[in-house]
C-alpha atoms as a PDB file:
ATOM      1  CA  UNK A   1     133.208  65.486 145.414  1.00  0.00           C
ATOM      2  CA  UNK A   2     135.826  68.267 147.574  1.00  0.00           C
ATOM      3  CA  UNK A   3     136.327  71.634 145.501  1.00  0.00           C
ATOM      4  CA  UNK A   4     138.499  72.045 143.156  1.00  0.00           C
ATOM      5  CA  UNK A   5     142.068  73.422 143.274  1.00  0.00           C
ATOM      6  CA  UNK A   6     141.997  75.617 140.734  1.00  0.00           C
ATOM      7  CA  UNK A   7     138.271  77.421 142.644  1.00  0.00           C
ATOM      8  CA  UNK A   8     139.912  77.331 145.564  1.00  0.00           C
ATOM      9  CA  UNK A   9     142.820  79.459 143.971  1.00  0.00           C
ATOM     10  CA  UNK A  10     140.517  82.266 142.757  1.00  0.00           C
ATOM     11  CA  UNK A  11     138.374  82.506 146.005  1.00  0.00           C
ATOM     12  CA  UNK A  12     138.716  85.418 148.530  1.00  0.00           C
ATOM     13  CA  UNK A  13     137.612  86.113 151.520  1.00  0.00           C
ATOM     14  CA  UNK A  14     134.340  88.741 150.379  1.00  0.00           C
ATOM     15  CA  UNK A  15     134.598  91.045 153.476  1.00  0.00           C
ATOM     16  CA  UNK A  16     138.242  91.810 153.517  1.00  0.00           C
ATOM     17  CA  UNK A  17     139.464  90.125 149.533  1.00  0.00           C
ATOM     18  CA  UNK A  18     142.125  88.593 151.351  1.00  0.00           C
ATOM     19  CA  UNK A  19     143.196  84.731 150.943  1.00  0.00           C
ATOM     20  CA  UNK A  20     141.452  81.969 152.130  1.00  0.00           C
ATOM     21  CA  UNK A  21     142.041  78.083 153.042  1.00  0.00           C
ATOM     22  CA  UNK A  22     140.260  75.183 153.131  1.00  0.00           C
ATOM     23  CA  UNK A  23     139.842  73.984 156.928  1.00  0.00           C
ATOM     24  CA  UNK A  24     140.829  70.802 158.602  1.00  0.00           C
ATOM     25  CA  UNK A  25     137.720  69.101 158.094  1.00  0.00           C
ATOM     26  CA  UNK A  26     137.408  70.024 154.852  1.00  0.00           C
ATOM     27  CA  UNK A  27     133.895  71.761 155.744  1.00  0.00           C
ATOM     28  CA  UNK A  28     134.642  75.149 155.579  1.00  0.00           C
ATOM     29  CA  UNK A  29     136.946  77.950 153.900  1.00  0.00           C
ATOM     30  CA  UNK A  30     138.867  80.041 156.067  1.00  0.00           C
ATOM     31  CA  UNK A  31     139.956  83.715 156.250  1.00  0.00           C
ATOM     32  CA  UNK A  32     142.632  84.106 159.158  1.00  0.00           C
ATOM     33  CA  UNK A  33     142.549  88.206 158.918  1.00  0.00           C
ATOM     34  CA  UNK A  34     138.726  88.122 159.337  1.00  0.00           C
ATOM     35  CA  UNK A  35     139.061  85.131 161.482  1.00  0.00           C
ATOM     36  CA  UNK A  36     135.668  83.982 159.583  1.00  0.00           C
ATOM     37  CA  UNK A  37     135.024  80.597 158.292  1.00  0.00           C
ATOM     38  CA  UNK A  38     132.946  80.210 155.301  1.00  0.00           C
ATOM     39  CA  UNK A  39     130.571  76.758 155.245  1.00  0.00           C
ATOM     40  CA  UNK A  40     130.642  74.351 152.392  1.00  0.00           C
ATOM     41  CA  UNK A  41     127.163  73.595 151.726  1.00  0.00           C
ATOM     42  CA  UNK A  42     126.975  70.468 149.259  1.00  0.00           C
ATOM     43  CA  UNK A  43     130.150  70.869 147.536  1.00  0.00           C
ATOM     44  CA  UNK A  44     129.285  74.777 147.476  1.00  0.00           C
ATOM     45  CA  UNK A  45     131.310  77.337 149.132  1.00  0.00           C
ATOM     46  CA  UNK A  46     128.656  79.938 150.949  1.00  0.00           C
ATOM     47  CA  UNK A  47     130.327  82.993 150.611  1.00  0.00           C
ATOM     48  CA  UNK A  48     127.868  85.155 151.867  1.00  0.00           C
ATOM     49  CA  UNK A  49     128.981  87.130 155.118  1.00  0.00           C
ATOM     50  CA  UNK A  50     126.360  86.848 157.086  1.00  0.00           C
ATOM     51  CA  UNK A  51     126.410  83.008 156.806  1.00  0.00           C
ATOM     52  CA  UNK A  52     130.024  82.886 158.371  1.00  0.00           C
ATOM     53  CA  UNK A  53     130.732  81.851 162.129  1.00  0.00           C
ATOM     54  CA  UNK A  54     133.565  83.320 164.159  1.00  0.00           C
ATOM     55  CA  UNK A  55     136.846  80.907 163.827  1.00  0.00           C
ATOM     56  CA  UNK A  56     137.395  78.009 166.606  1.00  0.00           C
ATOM     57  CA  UNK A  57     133.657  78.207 166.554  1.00  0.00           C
END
């Protein structure tokens, strides 16, 4: 089961509370200022910032 629209519509980035997209792979969320990609952990977006990696990672 892939997130919802309507969560991914109300999620920001937690270090900078700008926008975020899902990736490619559907396996992560993705802030382009922060250049920080969040994991998606069973269906669960981490949003913690220390559990990020660096973009093109």
């Amino acid at each position: 089961m892939a997130i919802r629209q309507e969560v991914l519509e109300i999620l920001v980035c937690p270090k900078c509370k700008g926008d975020i997209h899902l990736n490619a792979a559907g396996d992560g969320l993705v802030c382009e200022a922060c250049q920080l990609v969040y994991p998606i952990r069973e269906d669960i977006p981490v949003m913690l910032i220390d559990e990020a990696t660096p973009l093109g990672r």
